[in-house]
N, C-alpha and C. Protein backbone atom coordinates (compact mmCIF):
# COMPACT_ATOMS: atom_id res chain seq x y z
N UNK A 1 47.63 180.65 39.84
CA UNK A 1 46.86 180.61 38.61
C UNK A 1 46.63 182.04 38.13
N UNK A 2 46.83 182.13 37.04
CA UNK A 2 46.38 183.54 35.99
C UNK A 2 45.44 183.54 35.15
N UNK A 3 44.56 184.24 35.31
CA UNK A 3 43.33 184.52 34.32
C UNK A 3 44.08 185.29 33.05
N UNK A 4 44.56 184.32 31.82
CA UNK A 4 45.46 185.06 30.85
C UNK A 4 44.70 185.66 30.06
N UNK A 5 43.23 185.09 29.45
CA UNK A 5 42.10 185.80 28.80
C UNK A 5 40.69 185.64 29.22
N UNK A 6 40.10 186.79 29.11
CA UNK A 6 38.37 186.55 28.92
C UNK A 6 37.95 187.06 27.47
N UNK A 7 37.13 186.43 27.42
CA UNK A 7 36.39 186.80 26.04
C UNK A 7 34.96 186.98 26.43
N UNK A 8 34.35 188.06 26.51
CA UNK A 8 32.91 188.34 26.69
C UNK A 8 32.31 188.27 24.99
N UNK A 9 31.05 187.57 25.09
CA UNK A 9 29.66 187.78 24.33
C UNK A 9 28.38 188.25 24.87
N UNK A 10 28.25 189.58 24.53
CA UNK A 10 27.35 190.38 24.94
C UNK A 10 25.77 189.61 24.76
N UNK A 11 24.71 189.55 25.36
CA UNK A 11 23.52 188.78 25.03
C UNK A 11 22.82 190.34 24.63
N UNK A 12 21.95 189.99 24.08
CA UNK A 12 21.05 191.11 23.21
C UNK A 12 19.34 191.91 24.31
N UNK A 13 19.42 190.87 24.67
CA UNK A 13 18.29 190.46 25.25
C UNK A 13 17.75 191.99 26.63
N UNK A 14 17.38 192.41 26.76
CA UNK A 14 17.17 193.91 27.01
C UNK A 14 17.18 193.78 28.69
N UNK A 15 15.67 192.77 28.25
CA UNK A 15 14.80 192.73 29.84
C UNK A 15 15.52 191.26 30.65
N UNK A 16 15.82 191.02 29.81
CA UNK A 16 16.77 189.14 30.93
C UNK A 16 17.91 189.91 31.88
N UNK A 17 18.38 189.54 32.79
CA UNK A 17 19.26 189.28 33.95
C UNK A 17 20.26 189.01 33.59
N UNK A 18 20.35 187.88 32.40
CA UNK A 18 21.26 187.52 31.81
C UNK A 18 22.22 188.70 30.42
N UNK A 19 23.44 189.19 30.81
CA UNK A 19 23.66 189.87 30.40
C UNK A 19 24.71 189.60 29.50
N UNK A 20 25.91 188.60 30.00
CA UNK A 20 26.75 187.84 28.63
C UNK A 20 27.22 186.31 28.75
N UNK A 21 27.83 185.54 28.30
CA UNK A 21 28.06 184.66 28.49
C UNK A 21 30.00 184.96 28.32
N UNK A 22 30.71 184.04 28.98
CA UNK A 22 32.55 184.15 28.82
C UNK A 22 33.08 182.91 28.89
N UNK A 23 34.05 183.35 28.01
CA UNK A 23 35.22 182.27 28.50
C UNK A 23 36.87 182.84 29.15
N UNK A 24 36.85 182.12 29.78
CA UNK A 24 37.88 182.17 30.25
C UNK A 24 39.23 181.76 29.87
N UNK A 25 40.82 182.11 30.12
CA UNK A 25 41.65 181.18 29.95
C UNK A 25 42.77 181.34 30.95
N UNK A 26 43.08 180.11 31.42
CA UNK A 26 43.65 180.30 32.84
C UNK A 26 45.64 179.66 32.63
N UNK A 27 46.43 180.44 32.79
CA UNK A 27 47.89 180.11 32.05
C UNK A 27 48.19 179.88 30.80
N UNK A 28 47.19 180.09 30.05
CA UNK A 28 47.62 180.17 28.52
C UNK A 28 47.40 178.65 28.34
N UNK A 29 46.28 177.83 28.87
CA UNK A 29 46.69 176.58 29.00
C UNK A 29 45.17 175.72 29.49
N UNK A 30 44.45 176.51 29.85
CA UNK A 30 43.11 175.76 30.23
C UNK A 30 41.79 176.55 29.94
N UNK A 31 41.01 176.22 29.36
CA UNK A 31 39.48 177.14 29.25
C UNK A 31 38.33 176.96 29.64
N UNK A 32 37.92 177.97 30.02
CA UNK A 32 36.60 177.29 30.93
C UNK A 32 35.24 178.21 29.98
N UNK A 33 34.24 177.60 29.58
CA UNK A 33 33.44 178.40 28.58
C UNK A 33 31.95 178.36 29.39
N UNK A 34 31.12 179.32 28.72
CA UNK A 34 29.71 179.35 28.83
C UNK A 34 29.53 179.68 30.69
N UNK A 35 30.78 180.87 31.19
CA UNK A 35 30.60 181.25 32.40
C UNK A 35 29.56 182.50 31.85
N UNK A 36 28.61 182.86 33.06
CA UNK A 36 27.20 183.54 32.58
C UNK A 36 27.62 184.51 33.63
N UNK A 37 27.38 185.93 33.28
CA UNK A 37 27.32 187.39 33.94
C UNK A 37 25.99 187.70 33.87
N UNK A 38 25.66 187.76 35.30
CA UNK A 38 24.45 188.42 35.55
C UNK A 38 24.14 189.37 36.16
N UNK A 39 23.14 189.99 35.86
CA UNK A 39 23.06 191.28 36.77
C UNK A 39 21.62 191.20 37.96
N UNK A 40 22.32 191.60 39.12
CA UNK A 40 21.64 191.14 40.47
C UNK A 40 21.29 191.99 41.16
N UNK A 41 20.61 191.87 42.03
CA UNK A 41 20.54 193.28 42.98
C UNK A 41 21.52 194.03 43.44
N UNK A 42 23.11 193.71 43.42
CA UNK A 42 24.21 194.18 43.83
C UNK A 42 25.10 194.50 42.76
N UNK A 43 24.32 194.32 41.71
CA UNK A 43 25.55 194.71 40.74
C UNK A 43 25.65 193.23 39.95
N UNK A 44 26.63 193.56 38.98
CA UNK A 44 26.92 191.94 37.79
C UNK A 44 28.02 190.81 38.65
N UNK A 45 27.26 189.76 38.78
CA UNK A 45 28.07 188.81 39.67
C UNK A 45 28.37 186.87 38.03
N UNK A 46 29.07 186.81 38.85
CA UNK A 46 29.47 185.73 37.51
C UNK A 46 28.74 184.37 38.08
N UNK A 47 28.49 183.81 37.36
CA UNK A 47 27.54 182.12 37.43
C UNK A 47 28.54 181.03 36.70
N UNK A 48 29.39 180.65 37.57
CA UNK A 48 29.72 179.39 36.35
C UNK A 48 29.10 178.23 35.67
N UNK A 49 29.56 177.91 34.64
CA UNK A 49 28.75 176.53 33.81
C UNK A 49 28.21 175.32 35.26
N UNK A 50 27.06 174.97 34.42
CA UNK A 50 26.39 174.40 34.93
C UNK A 50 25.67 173.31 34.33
N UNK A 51 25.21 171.79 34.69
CA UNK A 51 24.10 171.16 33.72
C UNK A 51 23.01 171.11 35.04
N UNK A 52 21.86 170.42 34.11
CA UNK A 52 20.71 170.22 34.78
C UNK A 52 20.98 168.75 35.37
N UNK A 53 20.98 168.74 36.53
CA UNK A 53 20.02 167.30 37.71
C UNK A 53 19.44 166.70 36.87
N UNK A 54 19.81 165.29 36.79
CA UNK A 54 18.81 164.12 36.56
C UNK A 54 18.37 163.38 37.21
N UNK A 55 17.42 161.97 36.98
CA UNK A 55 17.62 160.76 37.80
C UNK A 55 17.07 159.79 36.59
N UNK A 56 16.80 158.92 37.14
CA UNK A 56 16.14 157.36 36.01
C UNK A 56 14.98 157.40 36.70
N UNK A 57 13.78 156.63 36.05
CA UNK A 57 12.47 156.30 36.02
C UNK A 57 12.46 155.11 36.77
N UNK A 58 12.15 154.81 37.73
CA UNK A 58 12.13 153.27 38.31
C UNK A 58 11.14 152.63 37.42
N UNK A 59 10.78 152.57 36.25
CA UNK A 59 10.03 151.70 35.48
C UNK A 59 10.99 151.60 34.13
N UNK A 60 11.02 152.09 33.62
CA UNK A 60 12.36 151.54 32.79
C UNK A 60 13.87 152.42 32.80
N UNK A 61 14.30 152.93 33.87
CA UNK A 61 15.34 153.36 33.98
C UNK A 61 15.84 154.24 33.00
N UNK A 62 15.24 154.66 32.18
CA UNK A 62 15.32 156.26 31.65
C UNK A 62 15.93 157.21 32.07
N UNK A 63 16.66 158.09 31.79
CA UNK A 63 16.47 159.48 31.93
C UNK A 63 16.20 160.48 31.99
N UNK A 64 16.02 161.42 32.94
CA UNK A 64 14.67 162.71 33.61
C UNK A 64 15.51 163.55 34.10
N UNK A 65 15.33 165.07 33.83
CA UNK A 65 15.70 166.07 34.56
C UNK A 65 14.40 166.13 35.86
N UNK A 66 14.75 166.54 36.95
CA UNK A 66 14.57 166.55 38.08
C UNK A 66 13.07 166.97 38.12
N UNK A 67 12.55 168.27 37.36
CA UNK A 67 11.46 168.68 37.32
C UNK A 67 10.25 168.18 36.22
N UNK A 68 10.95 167.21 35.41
CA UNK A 68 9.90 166.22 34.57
C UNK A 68 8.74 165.66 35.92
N UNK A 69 7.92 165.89 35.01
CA UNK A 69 6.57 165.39 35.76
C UNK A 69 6.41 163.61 34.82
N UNK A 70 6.71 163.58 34.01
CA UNK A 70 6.80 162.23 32.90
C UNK A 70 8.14 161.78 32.12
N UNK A 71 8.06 160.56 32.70
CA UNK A 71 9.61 160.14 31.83
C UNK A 71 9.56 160.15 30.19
N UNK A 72 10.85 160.79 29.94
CA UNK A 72 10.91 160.63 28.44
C UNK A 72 10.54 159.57 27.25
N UNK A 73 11.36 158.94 27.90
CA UNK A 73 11.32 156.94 27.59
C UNK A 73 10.21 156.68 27.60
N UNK A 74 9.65 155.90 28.85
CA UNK A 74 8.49 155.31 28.88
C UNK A 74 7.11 156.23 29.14
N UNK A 75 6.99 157.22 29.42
CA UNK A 75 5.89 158.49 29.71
C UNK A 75 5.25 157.81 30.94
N UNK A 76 5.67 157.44 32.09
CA UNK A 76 5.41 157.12 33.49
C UNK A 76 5.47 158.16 34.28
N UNK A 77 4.40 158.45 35.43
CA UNK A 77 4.51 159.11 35.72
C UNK A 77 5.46 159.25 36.69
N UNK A 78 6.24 160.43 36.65
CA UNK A 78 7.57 160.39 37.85
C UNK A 78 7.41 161.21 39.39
N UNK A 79 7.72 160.50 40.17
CA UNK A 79 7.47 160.63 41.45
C UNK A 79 7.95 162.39 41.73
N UNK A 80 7.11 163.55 42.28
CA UNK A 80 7.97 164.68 42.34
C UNK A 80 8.93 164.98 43.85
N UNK A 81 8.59 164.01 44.87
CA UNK A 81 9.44 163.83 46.08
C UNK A 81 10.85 163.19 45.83
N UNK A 82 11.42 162.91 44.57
CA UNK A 82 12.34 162.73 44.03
C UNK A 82 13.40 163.88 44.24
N UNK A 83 12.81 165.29 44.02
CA UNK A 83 13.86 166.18 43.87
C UNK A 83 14.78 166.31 44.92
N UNK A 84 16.09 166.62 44.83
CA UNK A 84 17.12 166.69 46.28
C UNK A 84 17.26 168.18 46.58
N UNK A 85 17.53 168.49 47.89
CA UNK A 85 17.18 170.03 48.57
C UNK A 85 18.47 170.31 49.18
N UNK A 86 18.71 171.26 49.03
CA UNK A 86 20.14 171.81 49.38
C UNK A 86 19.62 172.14 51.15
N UNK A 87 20.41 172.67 52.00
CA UNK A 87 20.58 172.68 53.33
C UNK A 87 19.33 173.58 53.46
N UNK A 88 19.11 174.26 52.65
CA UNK A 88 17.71 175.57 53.19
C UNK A 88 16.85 175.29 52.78
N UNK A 89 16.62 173.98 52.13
CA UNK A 89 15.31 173.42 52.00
C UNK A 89 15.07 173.59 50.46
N UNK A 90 15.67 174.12 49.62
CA UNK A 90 15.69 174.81 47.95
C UNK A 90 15.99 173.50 47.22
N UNK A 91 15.06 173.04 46.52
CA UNK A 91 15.66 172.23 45.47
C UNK A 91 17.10 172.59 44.44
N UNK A 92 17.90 171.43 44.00
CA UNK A 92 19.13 171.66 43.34
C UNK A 92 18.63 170.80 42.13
N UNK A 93 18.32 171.95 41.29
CA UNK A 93 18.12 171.31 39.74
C UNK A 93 19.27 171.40 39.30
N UNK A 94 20.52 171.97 39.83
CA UNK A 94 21.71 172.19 38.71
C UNK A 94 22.98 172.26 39.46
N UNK A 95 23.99 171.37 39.04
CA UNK A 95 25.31 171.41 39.38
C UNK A 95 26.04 171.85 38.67
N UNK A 96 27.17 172.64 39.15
CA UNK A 96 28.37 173.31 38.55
C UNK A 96 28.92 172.25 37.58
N UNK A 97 29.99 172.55 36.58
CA UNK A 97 30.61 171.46 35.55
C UNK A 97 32.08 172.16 36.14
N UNK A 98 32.72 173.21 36.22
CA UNK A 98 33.71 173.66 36.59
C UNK A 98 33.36 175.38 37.76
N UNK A 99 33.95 174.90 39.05
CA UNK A 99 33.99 176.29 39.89
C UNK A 99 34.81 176.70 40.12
N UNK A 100 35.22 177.23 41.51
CA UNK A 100 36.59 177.62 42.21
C UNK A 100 35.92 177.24 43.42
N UNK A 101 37.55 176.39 44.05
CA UNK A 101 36.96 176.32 45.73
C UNK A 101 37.55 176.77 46.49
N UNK A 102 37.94 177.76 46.36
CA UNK A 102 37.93 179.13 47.50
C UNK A 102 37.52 180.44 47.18
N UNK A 103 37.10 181.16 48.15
CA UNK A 103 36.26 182.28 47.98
C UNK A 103 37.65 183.70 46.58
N UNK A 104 39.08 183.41 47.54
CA UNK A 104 39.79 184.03 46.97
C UNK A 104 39.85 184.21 45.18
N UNK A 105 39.71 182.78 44.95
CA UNK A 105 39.59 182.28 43.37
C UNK A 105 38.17 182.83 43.13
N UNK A 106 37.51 182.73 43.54
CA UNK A 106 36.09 183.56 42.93
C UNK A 106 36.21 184.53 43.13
N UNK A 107 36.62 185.44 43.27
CA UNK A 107 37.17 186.95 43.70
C UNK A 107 37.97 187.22 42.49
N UNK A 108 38.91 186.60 42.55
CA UNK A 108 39.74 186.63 41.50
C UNK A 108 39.36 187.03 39.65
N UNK A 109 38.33 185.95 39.63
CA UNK A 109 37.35 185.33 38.76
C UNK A 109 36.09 186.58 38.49
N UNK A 110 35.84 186.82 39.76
CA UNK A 110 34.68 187.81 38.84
C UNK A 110 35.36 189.27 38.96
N UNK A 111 36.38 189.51 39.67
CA UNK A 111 37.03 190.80 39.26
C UNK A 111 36.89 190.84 37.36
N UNK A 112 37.75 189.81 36.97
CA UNK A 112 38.32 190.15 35.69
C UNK A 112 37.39 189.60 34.67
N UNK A 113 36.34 188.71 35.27
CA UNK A 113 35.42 188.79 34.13
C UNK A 113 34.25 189.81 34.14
N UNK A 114 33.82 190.93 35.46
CA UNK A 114 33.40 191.87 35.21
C UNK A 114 34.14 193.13 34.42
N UNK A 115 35.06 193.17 34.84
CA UNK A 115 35.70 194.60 34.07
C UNK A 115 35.89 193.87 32.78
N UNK A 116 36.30 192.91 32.04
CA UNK A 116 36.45 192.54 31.01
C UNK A 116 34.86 192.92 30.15
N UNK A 117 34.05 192.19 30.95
CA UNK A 117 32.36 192.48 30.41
C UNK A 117 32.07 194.12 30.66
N UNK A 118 32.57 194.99 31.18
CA UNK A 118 32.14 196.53 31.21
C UNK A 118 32.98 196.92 30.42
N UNK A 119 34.10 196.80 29.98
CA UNK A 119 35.13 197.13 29.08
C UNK A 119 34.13 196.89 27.19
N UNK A 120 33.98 195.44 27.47
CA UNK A 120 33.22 195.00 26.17
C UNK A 120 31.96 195.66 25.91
N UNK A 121 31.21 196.21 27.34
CA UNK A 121 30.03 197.12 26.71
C UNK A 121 30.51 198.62 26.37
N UNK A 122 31.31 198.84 26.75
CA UNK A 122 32.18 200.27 26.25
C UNK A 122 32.22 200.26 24.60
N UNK A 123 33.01 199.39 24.53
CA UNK A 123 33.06 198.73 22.99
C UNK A 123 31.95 198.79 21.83
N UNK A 124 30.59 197.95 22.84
CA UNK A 124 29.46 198.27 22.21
C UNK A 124 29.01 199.22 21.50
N UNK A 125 29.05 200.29 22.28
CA UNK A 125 28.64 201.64 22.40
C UNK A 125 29.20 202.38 21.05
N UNK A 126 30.58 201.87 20.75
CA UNK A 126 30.99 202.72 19.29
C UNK A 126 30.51 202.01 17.71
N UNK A 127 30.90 203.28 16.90
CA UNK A 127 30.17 202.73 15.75
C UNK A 127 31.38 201.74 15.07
N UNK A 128 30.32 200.44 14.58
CA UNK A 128 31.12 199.60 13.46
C UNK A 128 31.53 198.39 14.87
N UNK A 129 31.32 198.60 15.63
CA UNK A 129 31.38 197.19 16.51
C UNK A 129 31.31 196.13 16.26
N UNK A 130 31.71 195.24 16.57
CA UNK A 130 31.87 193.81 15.91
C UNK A 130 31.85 192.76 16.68
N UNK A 131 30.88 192.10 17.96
CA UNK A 131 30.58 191.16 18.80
C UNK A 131 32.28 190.28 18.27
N UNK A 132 32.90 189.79 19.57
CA UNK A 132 34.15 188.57 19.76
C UNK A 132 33.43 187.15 19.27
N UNK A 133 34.25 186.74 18.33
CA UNK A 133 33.58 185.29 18.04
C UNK A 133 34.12 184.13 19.38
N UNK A 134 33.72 183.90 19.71
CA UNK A 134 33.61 182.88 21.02
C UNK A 134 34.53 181.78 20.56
N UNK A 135 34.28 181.12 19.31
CA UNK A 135 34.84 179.76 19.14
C UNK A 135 35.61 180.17 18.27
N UNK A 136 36.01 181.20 18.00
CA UNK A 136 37.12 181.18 17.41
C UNK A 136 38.82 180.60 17.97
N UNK A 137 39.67 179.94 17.53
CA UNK A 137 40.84 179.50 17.96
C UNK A 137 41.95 180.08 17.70
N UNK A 138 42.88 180.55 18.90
CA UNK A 138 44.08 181.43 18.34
C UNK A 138 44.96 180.74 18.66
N UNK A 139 44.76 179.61 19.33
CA UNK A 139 46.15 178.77 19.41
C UNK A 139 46.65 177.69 18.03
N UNK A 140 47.66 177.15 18.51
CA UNK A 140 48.28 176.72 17.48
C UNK A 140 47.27 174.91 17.85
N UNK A 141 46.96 174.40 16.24
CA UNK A 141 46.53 173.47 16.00
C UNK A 141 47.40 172.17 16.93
N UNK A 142 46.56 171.35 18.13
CA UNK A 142 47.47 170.74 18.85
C UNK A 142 48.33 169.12 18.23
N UNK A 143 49.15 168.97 18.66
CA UNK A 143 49.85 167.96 18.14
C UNK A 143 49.28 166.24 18.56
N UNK A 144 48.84 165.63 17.84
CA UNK A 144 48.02 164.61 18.28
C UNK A 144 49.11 163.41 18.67
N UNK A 145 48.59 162.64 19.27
CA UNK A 145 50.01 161.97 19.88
C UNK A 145 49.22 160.49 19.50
């Protein structure tokens, strides 16, 4: 697999952790969006997409993110021993939507979406800069079958 593009969007935001959001494109052929660069005690490490944990309301089977104290639906109160705990005891409000499952591929992965994101704050830095439009499309309109 080849990381053929990243596209960094710089976040504005001074004092957040959160420093850009990327997309990726892997063989000219697959994209992976809304991967998050953060900056950590070790330096900028990459976060891939993610949604929030749910469950249903055992009173009318609704839908609840994990840390609702009241269901949406019916406004019952929701049990908080509900939440599920990863091996160290940490609640998991949030699962990946796309990762890598080997360490090599994440290696891979935040090599080139960090230097891509330090490259893009280089960029910043000059006059007349112009933030990458994210959704913009450079491929060719696909053929519907």
């Amino acid at each position: 697999m080849e990381i053929s593009e990243v596209r960094v969007k710089l976040v504005s935001n001074k004092d957040d952790r959160l420093k850009a959001f990327c997309s990726i494109t892997m063989d000219n052929e697959f994209v992976v969006r809304d991967i998050k660069i953060i900056e950590g005690t070790n330096g900028y490490f990459v976060a891939m997409p993610s949604r929030k944990m749910s469950d249903h309301c055992e009173k009318c089977r609704g839908k609840n993110h994990f840390k609702a104290k009241y269901c949406n639906n019916c406004g019952a109160e929701l049990s908080q021993d509900r939440l599920k705990r990863d091996y160290k005891g940490r609640m998991k409000l949030h699962a990946d939507i796309a990762h890598p499952i080997n360490t090599d591929c994440r290696q891979r992965i935040q090599e080139k979406v960090t230097a891509a994101f330090e490259k893009e704050l280089e960029k910043s830095k000059q006059p007349g800069y112009k933030p990458i439009d994210m959704d913009e499309i450079d491929n060719e309109v696909p053929e519907i079958i």
